[in-house]
N, C-alpha and C. Protein backbone atom coordinates (compact mmCIF):
# COMPACT_ATOMS: atom_id res chain seq x y z
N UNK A 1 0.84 -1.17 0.00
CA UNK A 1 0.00 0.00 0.00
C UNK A 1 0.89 1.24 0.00
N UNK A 2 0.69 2.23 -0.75
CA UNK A 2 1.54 3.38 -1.12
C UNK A 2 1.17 4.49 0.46
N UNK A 3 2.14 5.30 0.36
CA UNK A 3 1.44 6.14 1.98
C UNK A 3 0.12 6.78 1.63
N UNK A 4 0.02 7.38 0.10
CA UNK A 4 -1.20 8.25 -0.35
C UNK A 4 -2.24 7.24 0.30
N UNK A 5 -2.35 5.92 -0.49
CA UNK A 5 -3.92 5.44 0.06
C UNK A 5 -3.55 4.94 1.93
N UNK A 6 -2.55 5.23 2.31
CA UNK A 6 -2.85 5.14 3.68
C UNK A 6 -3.15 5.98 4.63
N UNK A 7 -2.87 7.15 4.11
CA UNK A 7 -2.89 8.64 4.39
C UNK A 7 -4.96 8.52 4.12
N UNK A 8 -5.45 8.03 2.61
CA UNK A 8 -6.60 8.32 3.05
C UNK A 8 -7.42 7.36 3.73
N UNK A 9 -6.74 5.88 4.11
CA UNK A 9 -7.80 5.26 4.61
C UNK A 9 -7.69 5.62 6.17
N UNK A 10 -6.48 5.95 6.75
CA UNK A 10 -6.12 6.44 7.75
C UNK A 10 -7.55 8.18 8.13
N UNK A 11 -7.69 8.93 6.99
CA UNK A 11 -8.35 10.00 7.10
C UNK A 11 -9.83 8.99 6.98
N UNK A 12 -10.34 8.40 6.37
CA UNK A 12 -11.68 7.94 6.41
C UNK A 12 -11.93 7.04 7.40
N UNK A 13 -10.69 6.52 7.99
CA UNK A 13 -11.21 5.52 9.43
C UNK A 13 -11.27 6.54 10.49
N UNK A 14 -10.64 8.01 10.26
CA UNK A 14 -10.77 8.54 11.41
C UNK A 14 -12.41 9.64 11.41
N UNK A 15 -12.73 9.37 10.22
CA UNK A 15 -14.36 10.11 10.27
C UNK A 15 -15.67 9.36 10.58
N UNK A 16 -15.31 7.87 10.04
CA UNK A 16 -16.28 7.04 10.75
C UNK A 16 -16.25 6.67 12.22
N UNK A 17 -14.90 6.77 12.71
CA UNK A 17 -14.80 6.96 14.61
C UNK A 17 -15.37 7.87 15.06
N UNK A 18 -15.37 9.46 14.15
CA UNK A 18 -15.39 10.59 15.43
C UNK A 18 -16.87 10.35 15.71
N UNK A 19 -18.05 10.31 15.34
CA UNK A 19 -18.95 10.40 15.48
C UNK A 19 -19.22 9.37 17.01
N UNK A 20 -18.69 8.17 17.34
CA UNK A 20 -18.71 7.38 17.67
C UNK A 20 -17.71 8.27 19.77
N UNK A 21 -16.73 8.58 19.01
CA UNK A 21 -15.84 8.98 20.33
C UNK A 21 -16.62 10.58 20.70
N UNK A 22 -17.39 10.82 19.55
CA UNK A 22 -18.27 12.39 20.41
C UNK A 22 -19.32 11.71 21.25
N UNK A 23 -20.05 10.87 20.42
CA UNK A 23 -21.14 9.90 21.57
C UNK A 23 -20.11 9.95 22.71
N UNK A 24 -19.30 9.00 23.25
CA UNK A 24 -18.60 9.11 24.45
C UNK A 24 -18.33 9.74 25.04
N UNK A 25 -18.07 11.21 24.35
CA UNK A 25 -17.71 12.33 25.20
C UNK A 25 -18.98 12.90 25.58
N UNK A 26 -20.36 12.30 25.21
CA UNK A 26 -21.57 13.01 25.84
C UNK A 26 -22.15 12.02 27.02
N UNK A 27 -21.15 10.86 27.16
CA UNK A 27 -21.85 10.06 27.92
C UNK A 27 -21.32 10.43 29.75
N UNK A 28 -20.05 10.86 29.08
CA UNK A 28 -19.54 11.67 30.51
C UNK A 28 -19.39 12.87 30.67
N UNK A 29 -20.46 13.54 29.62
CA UNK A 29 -21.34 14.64 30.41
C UNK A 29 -22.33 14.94 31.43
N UNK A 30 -22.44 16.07 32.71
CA UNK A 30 -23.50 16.07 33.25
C UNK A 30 -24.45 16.94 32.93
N UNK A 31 -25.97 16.45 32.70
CA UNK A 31 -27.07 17.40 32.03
C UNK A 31 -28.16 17.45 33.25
N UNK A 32 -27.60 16.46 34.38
CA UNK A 32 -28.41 16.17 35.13
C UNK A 32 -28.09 15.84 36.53
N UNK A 33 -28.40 16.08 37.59
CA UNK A 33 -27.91 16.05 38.85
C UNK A 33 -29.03 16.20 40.03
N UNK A 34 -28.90 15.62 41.43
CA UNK A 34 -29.34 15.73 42.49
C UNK A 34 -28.29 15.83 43.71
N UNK A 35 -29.32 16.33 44.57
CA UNK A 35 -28.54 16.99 45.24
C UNK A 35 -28.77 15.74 46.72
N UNK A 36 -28.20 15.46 47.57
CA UNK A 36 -28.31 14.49 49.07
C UNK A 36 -27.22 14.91 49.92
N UNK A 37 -27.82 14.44 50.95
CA UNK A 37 -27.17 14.49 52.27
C UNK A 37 -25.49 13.92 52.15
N UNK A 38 -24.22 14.42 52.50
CA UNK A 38 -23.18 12.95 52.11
C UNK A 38 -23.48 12.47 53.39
N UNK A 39 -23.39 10.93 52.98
CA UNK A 39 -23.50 9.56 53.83
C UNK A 39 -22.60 9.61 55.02
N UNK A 40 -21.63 10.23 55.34
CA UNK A 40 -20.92 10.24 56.35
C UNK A 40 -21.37 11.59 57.65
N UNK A 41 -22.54 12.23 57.01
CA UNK A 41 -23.37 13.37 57.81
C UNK A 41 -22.44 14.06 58.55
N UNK A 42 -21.95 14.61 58.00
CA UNK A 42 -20.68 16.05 57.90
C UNK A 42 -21.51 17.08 57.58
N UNK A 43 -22.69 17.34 57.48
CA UNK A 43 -22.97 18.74 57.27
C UNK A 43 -22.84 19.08 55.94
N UNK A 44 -21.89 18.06 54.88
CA UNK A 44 -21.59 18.59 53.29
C UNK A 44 -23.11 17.83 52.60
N UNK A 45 -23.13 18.46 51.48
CA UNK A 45 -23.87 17.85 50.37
C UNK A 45 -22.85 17.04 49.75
N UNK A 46 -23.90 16.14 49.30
CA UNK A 46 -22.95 15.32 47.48
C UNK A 46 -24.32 15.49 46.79
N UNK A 47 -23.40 15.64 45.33
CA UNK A 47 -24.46 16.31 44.42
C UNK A 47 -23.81 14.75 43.43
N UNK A 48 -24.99 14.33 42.79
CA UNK A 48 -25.28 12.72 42.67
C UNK A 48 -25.20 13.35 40.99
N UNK A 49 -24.31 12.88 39.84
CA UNK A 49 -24.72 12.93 38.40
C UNK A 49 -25.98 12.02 37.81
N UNK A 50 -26.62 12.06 37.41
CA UNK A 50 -28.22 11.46 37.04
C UNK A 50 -28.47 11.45 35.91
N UNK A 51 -29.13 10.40 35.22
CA UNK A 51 -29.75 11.06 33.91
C UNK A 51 -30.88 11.94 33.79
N UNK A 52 -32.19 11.67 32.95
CA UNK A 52 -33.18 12.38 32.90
C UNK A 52 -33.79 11.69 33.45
N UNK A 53 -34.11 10.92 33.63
CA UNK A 53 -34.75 9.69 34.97
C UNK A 53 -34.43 9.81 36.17
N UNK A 54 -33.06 10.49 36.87
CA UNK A 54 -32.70 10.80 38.06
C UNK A 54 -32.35 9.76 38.89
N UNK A 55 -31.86 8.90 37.42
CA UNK A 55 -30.56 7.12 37.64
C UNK A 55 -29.58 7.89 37.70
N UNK A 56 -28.97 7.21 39.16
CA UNK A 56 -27.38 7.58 38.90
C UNK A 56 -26.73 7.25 37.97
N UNK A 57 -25.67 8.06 37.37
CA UNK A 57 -24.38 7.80 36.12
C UNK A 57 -23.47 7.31 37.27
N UNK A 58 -23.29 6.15 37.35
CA UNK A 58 -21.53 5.34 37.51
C UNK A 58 -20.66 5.82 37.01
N UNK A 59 -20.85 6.43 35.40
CA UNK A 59 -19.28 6.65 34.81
C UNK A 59 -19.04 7.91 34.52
N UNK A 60 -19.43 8.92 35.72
CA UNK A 60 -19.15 10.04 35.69
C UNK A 60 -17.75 10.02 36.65
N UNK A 61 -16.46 10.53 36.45
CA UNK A 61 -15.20 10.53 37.49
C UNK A 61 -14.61 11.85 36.65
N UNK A 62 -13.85 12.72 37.46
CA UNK A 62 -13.23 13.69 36.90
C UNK A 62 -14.02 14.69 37.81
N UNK A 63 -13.27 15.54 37.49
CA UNK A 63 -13.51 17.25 37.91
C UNK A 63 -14.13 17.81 37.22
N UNK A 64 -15.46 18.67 37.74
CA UNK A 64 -16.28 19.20 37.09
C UNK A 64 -15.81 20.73 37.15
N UNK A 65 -16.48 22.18 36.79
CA UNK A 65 -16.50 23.01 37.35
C UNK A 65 -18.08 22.99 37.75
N UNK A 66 -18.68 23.45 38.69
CA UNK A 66 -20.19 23.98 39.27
C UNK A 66 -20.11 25.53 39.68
N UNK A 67 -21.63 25.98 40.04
CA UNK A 67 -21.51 26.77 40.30
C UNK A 67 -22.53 27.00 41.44
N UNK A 68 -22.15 27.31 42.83
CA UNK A 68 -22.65 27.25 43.82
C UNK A 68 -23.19 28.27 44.57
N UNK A 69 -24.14 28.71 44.47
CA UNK A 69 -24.87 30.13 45.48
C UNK A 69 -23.98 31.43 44.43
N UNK A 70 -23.43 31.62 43.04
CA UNK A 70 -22.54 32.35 42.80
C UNK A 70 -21.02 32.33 43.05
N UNK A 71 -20.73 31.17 43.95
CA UNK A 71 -19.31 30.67 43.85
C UNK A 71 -18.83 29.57 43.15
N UNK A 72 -17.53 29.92 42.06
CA UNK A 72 -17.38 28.92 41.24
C UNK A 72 -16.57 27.64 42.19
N UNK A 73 -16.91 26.42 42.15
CA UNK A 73 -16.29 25.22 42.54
C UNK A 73 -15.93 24.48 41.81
N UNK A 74 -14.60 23.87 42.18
CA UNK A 74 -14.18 22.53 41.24
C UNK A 74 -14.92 21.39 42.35
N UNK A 75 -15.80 20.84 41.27
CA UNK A 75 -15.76 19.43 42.26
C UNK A 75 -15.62 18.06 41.36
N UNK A 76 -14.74 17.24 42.55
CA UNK A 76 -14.03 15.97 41.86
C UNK A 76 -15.30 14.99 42.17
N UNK A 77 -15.40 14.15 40.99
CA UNK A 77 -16.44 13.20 40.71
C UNK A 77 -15.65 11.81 41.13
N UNK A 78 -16.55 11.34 42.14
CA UNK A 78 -15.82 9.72 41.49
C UNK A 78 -17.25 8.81 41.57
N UNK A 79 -17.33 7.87 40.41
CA UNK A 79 -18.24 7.39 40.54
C UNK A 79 -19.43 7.89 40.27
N UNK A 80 -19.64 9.03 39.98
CA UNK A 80 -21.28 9.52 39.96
C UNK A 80 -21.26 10.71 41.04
N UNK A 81 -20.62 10.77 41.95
CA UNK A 81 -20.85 11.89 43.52
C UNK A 81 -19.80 12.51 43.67
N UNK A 82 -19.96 13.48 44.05
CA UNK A 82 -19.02 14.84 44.54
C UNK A 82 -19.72 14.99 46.08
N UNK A 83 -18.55 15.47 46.39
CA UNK A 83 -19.29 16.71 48.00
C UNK A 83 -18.34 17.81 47.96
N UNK A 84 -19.72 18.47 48.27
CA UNK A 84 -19.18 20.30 48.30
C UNK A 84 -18.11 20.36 49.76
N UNK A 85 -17.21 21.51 49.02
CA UNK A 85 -16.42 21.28 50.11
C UNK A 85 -16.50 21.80 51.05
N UNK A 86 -17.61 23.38 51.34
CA UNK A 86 -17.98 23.44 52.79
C UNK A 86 -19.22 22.75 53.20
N UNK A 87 -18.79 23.09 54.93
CA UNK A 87 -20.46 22.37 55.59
C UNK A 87 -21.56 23.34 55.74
N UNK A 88 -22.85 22.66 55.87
CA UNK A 88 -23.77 23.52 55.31
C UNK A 88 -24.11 24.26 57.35
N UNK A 89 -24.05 25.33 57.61
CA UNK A 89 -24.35 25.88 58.86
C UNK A 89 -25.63 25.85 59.63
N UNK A 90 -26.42 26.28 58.37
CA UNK A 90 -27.90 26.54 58.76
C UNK A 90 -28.56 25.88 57.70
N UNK A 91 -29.81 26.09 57.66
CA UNK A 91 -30.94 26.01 56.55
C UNK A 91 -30.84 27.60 56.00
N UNK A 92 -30.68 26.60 54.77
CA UNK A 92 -30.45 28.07 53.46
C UNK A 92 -30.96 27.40 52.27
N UNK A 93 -31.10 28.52 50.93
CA UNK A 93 -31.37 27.97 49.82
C UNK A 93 -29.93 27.52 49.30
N UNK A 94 -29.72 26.61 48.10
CA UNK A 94 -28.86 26.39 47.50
C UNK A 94 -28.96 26.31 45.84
N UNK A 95 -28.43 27.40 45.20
CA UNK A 95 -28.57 27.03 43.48
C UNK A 95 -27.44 26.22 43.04
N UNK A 96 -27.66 25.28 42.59
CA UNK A 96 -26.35 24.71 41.81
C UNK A 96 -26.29 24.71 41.23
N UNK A 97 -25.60 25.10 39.90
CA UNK A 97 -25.07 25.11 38.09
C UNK A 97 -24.09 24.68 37.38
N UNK A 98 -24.24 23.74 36.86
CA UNK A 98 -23.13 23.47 36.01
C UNK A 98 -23.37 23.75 34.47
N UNK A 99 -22.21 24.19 34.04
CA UNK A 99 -22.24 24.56 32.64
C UNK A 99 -21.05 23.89 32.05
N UNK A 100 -21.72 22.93 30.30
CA UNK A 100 -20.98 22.09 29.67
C UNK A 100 -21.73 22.23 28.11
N UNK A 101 -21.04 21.57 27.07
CA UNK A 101 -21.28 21.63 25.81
C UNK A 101 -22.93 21.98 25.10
N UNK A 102 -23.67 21.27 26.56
CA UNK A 102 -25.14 21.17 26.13
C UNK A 102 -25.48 22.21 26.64
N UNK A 103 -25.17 23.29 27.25
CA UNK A 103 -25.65 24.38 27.94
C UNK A 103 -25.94 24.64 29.47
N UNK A 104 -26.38 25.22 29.92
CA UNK A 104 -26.44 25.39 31.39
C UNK A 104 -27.32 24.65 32.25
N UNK A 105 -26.93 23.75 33.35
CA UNK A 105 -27.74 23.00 33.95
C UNK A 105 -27.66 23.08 35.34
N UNK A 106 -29.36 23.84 36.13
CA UNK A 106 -29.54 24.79 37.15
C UNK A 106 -30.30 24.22 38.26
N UNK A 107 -30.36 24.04 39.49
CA UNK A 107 -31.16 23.58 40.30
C UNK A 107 -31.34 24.28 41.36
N UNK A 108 -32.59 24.55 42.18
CA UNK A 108 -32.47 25.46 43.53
C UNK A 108 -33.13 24.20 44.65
N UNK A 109 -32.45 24.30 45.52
CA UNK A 109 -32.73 23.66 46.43
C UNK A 109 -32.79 24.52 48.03
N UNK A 110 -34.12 23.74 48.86
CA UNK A 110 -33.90 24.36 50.40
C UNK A 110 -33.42 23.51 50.98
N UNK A 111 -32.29 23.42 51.44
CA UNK A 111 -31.23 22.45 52.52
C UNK A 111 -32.07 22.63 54.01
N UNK A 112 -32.93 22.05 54.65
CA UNK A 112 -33.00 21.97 55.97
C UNK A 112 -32.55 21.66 56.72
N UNK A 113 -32.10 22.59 57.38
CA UNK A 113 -30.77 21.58 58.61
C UNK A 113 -31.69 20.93 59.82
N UNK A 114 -31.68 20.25 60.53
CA UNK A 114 -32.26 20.41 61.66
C UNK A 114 -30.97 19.26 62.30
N UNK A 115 -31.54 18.22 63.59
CA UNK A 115 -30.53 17.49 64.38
C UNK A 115 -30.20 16.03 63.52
N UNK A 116 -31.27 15.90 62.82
CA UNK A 116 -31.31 14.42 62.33
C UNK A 116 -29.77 14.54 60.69
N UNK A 117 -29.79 16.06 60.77
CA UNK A 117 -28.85 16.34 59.54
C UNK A 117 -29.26 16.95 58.15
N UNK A 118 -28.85 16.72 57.32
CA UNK A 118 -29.72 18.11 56.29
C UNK A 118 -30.83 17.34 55.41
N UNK A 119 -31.50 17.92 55.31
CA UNK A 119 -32.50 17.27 54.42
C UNK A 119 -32.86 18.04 52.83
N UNK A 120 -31.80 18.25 51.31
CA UNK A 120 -32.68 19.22 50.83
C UNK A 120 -33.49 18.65 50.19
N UNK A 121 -34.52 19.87 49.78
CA UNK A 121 -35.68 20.05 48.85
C UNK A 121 -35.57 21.02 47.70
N UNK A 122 -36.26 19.91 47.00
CA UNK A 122 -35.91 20.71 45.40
C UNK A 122 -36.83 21.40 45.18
N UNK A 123 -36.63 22.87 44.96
CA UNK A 123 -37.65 23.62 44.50
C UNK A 123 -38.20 23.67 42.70
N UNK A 124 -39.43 23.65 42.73
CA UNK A 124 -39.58 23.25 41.01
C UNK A 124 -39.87 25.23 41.10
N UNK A 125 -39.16 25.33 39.63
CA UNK A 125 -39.42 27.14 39.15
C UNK A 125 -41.29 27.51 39.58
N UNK A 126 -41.79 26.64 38.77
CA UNK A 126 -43.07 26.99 38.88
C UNK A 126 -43.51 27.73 40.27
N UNK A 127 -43.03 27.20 40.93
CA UNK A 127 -43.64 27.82 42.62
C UNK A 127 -43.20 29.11 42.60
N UNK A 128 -41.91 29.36 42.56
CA UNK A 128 -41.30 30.96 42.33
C UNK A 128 -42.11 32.05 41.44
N UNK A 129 -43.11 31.30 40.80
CA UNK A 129 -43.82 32.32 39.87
C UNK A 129 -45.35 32.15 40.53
N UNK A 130 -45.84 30.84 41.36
CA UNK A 130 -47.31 30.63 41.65
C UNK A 130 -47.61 31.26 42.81
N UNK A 131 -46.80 31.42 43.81
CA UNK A 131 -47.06 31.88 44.81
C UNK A 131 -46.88 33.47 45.23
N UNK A 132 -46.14 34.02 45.00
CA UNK A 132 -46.68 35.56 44.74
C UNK A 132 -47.73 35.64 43.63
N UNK A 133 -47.56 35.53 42.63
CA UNK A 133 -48.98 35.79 41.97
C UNK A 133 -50.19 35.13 42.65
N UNK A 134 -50.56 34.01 43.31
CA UNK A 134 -51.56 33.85 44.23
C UNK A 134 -51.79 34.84 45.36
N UNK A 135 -50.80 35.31 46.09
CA UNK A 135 -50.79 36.49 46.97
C UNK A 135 -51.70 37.83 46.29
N UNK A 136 -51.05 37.78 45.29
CA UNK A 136 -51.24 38.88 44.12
C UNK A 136 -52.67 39.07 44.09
N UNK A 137 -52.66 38.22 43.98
CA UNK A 137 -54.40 37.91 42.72
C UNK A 137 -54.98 37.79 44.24
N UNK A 138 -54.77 37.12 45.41
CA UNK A 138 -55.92 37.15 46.67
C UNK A 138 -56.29 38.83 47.13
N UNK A 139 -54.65 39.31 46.62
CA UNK A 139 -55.10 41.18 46.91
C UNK A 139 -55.67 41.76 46.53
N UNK A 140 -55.78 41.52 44.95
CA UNK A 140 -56.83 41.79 43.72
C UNK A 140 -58.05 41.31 44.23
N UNK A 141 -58.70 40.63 44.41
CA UNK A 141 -59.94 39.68 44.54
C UNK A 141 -60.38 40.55 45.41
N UNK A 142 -59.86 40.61 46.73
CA UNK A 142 -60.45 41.16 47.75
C UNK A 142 -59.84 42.32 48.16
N UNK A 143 -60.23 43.53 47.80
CA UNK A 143 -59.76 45.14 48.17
C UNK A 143 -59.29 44.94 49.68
N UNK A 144 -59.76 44.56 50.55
CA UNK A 144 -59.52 44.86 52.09
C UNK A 144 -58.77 44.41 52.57
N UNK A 145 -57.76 43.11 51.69
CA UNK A 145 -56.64 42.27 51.78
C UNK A 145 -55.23 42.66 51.45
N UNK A 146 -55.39 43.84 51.14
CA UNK A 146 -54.48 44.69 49.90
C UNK A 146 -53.17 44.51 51.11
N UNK A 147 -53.19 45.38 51.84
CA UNK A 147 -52.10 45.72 53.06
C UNK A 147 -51.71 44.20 53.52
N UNK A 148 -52.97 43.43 53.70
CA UNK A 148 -51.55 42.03 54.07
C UNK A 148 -51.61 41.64 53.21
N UNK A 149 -51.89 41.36 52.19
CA UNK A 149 -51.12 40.46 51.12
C UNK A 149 -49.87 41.21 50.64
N UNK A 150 -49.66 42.51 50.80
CA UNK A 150 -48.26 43.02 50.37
C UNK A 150 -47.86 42.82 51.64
N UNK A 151 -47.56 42.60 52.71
CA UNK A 151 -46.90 42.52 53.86
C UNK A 151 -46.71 41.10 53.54
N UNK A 152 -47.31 40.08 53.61
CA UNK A 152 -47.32 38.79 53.39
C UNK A 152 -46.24 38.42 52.20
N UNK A 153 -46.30 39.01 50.85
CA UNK A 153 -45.59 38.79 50.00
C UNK A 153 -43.77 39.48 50.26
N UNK A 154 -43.87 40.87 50.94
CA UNK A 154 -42.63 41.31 51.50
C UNK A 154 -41.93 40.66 52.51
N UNK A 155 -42.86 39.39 53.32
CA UNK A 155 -42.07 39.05 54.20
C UNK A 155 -41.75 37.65 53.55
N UNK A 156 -42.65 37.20 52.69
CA UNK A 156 -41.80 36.19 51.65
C UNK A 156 -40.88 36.42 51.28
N UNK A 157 -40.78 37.55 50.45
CA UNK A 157 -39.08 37.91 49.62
C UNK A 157 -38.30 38.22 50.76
N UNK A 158 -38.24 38.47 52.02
CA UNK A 158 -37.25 39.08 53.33
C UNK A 158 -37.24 37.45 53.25
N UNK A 159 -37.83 36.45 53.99
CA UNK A 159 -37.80 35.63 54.20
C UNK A 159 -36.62 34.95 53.29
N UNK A 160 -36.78 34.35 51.98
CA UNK A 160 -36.18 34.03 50.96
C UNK A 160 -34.72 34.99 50.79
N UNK A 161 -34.82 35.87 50.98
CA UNK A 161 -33.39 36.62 51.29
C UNK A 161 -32.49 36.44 52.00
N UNK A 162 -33.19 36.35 53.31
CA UNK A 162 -32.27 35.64 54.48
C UNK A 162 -31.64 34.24 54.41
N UNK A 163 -32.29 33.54 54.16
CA UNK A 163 -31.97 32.43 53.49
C UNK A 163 -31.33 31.86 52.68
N UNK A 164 -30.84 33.07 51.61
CA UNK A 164 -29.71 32.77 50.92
C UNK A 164 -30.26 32.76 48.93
N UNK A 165 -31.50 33.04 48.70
CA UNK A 165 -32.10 33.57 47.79
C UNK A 165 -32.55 34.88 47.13
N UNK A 166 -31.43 35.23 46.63
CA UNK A 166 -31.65 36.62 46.00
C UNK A 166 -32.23 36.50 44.94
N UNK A 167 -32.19 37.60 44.10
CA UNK A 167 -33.61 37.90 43.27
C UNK A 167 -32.81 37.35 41.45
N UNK A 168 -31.40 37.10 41.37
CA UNK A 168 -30.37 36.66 40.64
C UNK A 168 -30.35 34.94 40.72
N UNK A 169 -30.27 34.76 41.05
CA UNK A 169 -30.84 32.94 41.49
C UNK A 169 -32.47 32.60 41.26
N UNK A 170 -33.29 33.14 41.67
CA UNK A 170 -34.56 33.68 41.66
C UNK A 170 -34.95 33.37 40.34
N UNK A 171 -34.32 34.50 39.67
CA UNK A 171 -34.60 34.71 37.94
C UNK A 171 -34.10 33.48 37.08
N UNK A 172 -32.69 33.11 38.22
CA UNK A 172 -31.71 31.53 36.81
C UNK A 172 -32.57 30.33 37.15
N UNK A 173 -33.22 30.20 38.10
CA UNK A 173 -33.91 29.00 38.39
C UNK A 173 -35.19 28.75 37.57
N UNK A 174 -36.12 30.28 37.46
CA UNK A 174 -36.87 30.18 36.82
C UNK A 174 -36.62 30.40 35.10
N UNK A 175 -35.42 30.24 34.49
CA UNK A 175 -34.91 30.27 33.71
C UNK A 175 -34.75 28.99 32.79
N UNK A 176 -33.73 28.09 34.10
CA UNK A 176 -33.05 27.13 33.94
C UNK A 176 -34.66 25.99 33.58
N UNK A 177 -35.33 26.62 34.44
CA UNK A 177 -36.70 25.77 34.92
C UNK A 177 -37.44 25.36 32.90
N UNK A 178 -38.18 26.99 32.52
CA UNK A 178 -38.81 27.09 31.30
C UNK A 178 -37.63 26.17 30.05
N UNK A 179 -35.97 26.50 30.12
CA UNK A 179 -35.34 25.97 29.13
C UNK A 179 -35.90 24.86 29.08
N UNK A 180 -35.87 23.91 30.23
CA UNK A 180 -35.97 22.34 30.84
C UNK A 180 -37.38 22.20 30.03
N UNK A 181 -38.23 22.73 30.33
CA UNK A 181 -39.65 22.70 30.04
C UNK A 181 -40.04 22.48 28.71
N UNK A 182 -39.03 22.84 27.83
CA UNK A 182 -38.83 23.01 26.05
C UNK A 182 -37.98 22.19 25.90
């Protein structure tokens, strides 16, 4: 065989692979994640890689970047799980984000601390938009409700503030939420 035709079978074996080694490189992508307690109840999260079913990925290992409450983190994968590397103090909200080839992938969660250890909860976007507008609309409905339902709704957003939910997380969740939705 002359180098020319090896040169091209060499170029045509390497176009029928790539398609094949990009599949692979999407298989140890994360598009999908949950968030749990780590098993050794340290106060940290591990944030679990998942598919769209919210099956763990086994063959997720490597270092991700995330993005945590607005702080960027490296976190090392092995197996499917990471843990964040601080402990969680109180009950707070938590956004997590990771961003990769497929685009940005966003979650808000309320971490409850109490004695038994943290418990979070995933907030779905929808609520961030149903529940002030229910406030809203009970103020509307009934004129004489006006003053507490804006007190009611201000001490929601104080509430949610303290907590670790600003109005920037707020907006990416319900963001991240509608992309998901399409």
């Amino acid at each position: 065989m002359s180098t020319k035709r090896m040169r091209i079978f060499l170029y045509l074996l390497a176009l029928l692979w790539f398609p094949v080694l990009c599949d692979a490189q999407d298989l140890r992508s994360i598009n999908h994640f949950i968030v749990k307690e780590n098993l050794i109840k340290n106060g940290k999260l591990a944030i679990i890689a998942t598919d769209a079913d919210e099956n763990p990925l086994d063959s997720i290992s490597g270092t991700y970047q995330f993005v945590i409450n607005g702080f960027e983190q490296s976190l090392k994968f092995n197996e499917g799980v990471a843990i964040t590397p601080h402990a969680m103090e109180a009950s707070a909200f938590v956004f997590i984000k990771h961003r990769n080839q497929q685009g940005s992938h966003g979650r808000l969660y309320y971490v409850l601390r109490n004695d038994g250890g943290l418990n979070p909860i995933a907030i779905n976007w929808y609520y961030l938009i149903l529940i002030p507008a229910l406030i809203l609309l009970i103020a509307y409905l009934f004129k004489r409700l006006m003053i507490l339902a804006l007190v009611i709704l201000a001490g929601f957003f104080i509430f949610n503030y303290s907590k670790g939910l600003n109005l920037e997380n707020w907006f990416e969740t319900i963001t991240h939420g509608i992309k998901a939705w399409y």
